[in-house]
C-alpha atoms as a PDB file:
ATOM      1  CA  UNK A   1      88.598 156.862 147.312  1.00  0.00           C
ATOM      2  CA  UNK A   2      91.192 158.418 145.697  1.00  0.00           C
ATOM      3  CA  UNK A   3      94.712 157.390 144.605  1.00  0.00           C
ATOM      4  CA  UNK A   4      97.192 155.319 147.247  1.00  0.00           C
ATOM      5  CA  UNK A   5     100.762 155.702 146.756  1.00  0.00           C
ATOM      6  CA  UNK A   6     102.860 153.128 148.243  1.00  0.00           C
ATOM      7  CA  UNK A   7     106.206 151.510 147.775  1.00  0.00           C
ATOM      8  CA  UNK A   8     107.530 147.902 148.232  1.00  0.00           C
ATOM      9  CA  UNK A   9     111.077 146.963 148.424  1.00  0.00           C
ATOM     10  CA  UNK A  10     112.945 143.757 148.319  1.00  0.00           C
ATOM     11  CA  UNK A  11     116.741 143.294 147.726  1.00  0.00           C
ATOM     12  CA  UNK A  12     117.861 146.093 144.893  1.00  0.00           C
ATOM     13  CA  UNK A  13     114.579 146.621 143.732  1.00  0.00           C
ATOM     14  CA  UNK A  14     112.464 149.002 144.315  1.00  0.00           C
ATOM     15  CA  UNK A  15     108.143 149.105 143.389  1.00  0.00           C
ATOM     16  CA  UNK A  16     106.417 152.270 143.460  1.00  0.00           C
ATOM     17  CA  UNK A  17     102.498 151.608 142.839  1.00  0.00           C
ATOM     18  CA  UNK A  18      99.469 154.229 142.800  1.00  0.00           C
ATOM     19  CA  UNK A  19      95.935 152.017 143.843  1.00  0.00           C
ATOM     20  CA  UNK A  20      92.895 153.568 142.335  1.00  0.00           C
ATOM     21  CA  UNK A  21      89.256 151.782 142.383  1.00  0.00           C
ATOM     22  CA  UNK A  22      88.561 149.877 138.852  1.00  0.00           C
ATOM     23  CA  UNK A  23      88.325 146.517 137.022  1.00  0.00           C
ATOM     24  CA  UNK A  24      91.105 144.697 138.694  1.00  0.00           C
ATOM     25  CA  UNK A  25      94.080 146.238 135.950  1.00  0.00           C
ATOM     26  CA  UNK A  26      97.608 145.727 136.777  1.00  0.00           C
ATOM     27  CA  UNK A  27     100.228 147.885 134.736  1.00  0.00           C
ATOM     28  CA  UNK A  28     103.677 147.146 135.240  1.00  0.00           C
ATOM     29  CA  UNK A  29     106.218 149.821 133.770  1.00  0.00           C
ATOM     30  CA  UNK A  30     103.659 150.525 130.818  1.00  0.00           C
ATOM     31  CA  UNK A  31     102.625 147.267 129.872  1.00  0.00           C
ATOM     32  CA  UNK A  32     100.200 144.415 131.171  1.00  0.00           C
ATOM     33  CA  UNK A  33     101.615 142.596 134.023  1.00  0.00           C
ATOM     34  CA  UNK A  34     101.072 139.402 132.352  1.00  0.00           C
ATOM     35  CA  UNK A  35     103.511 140.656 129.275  1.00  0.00           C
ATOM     36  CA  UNK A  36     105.392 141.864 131.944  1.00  0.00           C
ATOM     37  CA  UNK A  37     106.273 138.708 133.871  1.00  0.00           C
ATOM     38  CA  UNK A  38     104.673 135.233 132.019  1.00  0.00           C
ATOM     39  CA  UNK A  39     105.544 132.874 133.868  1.00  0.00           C
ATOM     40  CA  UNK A  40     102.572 131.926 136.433  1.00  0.00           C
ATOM     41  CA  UNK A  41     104.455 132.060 139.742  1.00  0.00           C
ATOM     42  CA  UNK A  42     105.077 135.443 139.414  1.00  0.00           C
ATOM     43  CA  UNK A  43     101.626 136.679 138.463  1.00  0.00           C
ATOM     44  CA  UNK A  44     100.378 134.042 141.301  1.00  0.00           C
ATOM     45  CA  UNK A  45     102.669 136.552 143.750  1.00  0.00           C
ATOM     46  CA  UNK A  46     101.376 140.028 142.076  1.00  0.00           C
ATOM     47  CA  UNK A  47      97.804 138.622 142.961  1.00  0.00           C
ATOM     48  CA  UNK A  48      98.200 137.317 146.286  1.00  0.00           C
ATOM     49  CA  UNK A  49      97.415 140.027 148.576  1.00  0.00           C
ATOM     50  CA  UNK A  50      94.035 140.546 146.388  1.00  0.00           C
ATOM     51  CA  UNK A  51      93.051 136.605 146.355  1.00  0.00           C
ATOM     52  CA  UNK A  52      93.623 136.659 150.460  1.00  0.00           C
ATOM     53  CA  UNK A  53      91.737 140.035 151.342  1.00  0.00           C
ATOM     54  CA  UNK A  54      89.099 138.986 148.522  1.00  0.00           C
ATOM     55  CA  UNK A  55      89.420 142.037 146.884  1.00  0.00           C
ATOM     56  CA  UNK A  56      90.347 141.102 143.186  1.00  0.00           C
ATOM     57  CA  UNK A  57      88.922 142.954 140.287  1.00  0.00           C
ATOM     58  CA  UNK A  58      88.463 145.539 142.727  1.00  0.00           C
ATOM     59  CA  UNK A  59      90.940 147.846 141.860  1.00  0.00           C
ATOM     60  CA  UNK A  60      93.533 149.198 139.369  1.00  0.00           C
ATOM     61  CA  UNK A  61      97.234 149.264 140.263  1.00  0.00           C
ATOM     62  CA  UNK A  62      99.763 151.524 138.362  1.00  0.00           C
ATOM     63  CA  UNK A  63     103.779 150.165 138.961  1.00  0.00           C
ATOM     64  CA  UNK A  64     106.774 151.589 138.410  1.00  0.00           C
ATOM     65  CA  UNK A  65     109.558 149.401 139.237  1.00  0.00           C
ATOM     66  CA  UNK A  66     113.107 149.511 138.941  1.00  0.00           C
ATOM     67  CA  UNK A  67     116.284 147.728 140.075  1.00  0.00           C
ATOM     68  CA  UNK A  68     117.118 143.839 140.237  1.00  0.00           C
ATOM     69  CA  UNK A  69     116.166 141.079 138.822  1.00  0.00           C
ATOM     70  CA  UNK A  70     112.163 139.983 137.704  1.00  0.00           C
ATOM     71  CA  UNK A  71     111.955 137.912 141.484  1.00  0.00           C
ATOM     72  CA  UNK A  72     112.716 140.830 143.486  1.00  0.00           C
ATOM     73  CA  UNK A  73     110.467 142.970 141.537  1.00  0.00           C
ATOM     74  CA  UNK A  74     107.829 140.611 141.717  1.00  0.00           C
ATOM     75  CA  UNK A  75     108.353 140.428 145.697  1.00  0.00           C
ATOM     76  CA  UNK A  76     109.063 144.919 145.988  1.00  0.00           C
ATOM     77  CA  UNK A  77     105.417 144.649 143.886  1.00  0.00           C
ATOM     78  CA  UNK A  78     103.751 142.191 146.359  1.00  0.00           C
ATOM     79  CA  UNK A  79     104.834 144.439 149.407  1.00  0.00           C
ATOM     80  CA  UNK A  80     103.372 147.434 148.236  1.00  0.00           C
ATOM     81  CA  UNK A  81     100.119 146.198 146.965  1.00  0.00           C
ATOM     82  CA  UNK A  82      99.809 144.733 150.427  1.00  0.00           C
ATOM     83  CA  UNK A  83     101.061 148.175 152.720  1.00  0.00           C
ATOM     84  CA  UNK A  84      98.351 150.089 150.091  1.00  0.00           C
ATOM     85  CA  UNK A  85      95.124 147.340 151.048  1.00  0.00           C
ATOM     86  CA  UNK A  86      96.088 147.961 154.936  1.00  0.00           C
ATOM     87  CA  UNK A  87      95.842 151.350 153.767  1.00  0.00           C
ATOM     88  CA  UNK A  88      93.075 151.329 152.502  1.00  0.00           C
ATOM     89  CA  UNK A  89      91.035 149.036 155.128  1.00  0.00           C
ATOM     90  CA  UNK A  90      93.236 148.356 158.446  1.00  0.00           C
ATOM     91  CA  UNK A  91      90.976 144.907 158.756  1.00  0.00           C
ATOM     92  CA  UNK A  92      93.295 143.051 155.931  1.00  0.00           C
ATOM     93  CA  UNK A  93      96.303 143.512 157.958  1.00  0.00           C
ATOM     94  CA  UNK A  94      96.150 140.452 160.176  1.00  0.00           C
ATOM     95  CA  UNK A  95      95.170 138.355 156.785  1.00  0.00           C
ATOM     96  CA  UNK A  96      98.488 139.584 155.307  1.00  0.00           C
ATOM     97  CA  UNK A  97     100.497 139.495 158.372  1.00  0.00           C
ATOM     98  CA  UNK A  98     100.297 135.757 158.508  1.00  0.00           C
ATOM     99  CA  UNK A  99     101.237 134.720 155.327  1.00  0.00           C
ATOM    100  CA  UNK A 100     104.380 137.215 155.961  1.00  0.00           C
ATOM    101  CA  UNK A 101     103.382 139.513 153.219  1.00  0.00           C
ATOM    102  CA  UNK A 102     103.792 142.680 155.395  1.00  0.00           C
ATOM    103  CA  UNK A 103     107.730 142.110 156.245  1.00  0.00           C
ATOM    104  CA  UNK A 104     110.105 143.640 154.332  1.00  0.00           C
ATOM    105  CA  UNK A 105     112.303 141.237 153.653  1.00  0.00           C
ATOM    106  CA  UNK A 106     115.961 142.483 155.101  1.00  0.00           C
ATOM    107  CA  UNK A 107     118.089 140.041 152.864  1.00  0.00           C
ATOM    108  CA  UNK A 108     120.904 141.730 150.758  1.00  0.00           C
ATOM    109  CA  UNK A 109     124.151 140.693 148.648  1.00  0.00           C
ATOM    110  CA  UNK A 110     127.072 140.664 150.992  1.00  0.00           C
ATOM    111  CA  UNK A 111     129.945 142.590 150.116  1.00  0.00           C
ATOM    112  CA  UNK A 112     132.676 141.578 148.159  1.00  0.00           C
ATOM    113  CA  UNK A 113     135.831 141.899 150.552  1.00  0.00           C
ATOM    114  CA  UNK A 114     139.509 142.687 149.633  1.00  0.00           C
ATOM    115  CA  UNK A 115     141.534 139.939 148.948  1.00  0.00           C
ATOM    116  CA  UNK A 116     139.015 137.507 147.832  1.00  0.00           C
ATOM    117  CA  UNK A 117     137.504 136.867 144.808  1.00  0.00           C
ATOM    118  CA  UNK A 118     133.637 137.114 145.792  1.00  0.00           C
ATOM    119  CA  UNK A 119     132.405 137.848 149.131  1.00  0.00           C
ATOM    120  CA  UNK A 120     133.002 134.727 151.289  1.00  0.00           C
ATOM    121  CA  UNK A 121     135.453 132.798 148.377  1.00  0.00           C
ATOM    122  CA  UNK A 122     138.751 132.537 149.193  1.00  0.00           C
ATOM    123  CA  UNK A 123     141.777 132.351 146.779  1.00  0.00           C
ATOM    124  CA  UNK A 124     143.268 129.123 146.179  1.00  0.00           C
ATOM    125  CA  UNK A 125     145.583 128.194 148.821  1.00  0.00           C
ATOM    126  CA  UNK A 126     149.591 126.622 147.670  1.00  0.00           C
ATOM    127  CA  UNK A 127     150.867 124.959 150.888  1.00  0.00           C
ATOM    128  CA  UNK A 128     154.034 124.744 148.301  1.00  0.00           C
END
C-alpha cells in the first residue's frame, strides 16, 4: 500500500492527511497528536474512525491542518481519516456512514450584514 492523501474539512478549517501502513502514529502539524490536542474528547474524535473499522495501530497518519479553532480541526481531521479508510477498503464505508462520519458538515459563520452590529444583532432601538 502506498501513501493516501486525503483532506477533511469542517467550518474554516481545513485537514490535509497522508495514510501510510505502521504502528498506529498520529502527527499533527509536527508534533504528537496527544501534545497536539490534550484534552480526551478530542483525541476520542481523531480515533474514532479507527476504533469503528477496527483498524487501530494499523496505520500511520501524517496531518497538516490549518484554519479555525482546535474543534473544527479535530472534526476536518476526523473526515479525512475516514474518506482515506473508504479508500483504502470500500467495506468500512457503511460503518462510517452511520455514525455520520462521512458528511461534510455544511455549517458556516453567517455574514455580518450592514447596519448591524453582528450578523443577526440588531442596534438598539429609541422609540424616543
Amino acid at each position: 500500500m502506498s501513501v493516501i492523501n486525503t483532506i477533511g474539512r469542517r467550518k474554516s478549517s481545513v485537514a490535509r492527511i497522508y495514510v501510510s501502513e505502521g504502528t498506529g502514529q498520529v502527527t499533527v502539524n509536527k508534533k504528537d497528536f496527544k501534545i497536539y490536542f490534550p484534552t480526551g474528547v478530542l483525541q476520542y474524535k481523531i480515533n474514532q474512525p479507527f476504533a469503528l473499522t477496527d483498524t487501530v495501530g494499523k496505520y500511520d497518519v501524517k496531518v497538516n491542518v490549518k484554519g479555525g479553532g482546535v474543534n473544527g480541526q479535530v472534526e476536518a481531521i476526523r473526515l479525512a481519516i475516514s474518506r482515506a479508510l473508504v479508500e483504502i477498503d470500500a467495506e468500512n464505508k457503511p460503518l462510517l456512514k452511520a455514525e455520520s462520519l462521512m458528511t461534510r458538515d455544511p455549517r458556516m459563520v453567517e455574514r455580518k450584514k450592514p447596519g448591524q452590529p453582528k450578523a443577526r444583532k440588531k442596534f438598539q432601538f429609541s422609540k424616543r
